[in-house]
C-alpha atoms as a PDB file:
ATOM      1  CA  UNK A   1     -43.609   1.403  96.687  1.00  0.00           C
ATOM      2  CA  UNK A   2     -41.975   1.934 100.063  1.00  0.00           C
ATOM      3  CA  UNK A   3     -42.949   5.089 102.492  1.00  0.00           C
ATOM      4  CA  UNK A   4     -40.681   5.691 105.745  1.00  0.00           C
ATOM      5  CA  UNK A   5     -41.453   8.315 107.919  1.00  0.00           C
ATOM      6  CA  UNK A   6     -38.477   8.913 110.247  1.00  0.00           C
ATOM      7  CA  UNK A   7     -39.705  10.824 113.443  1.00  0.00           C
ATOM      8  CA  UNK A   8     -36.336  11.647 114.907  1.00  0.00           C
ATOM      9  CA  UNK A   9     -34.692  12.598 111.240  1.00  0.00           C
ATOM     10  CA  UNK A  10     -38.222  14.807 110.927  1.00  0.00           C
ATOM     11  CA  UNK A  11     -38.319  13.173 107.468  1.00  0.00           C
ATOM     12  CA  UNK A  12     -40.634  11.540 104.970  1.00  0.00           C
ATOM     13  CA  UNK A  13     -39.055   8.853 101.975  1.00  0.00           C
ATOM     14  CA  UNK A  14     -41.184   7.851  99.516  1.00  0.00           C
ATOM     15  CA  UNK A  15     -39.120   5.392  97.331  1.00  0.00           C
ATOM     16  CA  UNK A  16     -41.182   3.985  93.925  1.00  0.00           C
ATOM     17  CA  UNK A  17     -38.956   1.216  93.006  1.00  0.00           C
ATOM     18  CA  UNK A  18     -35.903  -0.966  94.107  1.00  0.00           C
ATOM     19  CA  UNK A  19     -33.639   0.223  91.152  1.00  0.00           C
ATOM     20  CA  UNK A  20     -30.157   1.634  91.754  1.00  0.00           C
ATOM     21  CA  UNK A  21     -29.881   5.523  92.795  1.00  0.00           C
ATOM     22  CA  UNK A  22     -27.393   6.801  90.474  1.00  0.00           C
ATOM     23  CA  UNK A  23     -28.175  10.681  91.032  1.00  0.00           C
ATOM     24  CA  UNK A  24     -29.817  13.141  93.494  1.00  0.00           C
ATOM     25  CA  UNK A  25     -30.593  16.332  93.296  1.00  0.00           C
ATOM     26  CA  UNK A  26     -31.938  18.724  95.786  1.00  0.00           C
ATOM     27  CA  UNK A  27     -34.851  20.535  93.696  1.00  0.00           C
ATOM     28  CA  UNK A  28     -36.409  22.565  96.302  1.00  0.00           C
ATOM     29  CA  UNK A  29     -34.947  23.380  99.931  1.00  0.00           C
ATOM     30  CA  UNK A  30     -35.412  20.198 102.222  1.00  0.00           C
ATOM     31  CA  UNK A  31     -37.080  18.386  98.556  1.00  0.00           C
ATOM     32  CA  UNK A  32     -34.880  15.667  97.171  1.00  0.00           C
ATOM     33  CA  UNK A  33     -35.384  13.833  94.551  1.00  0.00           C
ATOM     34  CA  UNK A  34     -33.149  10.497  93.968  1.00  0.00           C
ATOM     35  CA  UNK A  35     -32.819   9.122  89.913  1.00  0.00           C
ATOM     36  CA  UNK A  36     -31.995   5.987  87.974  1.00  0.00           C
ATOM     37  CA  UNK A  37     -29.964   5.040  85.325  1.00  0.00           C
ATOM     38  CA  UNK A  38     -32.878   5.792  82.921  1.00  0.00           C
ATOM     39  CA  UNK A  39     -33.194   9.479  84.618  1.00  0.00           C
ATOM     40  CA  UNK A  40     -36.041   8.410  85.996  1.00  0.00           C
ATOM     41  CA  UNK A  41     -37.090   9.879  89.688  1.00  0.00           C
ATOM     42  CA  UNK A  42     -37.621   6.359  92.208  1.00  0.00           C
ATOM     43  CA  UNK A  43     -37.708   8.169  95.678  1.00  0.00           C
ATOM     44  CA  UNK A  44     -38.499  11.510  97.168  1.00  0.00           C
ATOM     45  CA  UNK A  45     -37.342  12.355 100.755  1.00  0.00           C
ATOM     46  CA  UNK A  46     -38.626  15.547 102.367  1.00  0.00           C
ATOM     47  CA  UNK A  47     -36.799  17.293 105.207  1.00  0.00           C
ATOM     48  CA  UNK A  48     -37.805  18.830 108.378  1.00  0.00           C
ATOM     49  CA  UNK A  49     -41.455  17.611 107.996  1.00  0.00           C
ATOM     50  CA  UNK A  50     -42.912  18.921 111.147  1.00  0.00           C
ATOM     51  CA  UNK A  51     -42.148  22.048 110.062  1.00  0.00           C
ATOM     52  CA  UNK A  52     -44.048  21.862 106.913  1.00  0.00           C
ATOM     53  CA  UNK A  53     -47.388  21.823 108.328  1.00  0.00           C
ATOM     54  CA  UNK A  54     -48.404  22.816 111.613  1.00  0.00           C
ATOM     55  CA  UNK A  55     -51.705  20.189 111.556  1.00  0.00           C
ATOM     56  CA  UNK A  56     -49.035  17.312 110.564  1.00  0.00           C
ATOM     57  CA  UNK A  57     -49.703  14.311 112.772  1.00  0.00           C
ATOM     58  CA  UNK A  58     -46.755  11.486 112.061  1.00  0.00           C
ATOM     59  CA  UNK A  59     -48.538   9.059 113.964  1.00  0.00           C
ATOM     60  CA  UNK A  60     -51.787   8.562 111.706  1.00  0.00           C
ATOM     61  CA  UNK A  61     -51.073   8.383 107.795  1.00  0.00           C
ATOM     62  CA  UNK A  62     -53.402   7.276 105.294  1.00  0.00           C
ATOM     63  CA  UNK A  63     -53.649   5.343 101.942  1.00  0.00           C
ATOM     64  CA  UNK A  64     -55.951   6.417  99.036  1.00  0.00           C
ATOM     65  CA  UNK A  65     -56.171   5.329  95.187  1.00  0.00           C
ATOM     66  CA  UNK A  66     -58.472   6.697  93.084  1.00  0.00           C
END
């Protein structure tokens, strides 16, 4: 699992897996989601991130499992 936040883009990718992007779809405005062969979603990007939360900080991100 990859995460690359893009500061100048004001974007976030999350991508879960190296296979092949066959498909994206747009499923909520600035929300895409990209899909496999097996319809399967392997990467999220959102858009305009600063704007989704004004207590955002891009330069501090954290890493939890449960």
């Amino acid at each position: 699992m990859k995460l690359h936040v893009d500061k100048e883009a004001d974007a976030l990718y999350l991508r879960l897996d190296a296979s092949t992007i066959i498909e994206s779809e747009e499923v909520s405005p600035g929300v895409v989601l990209d899909y496999n062969e097996s319809n399967e979603v392997v990467g999220v990007e959102i858009l305009d991130l600063s704007q989704r939360s004004s207590e955002l900080d891009l330069s501090s991100l954290e890493f939890e499992t449960v």
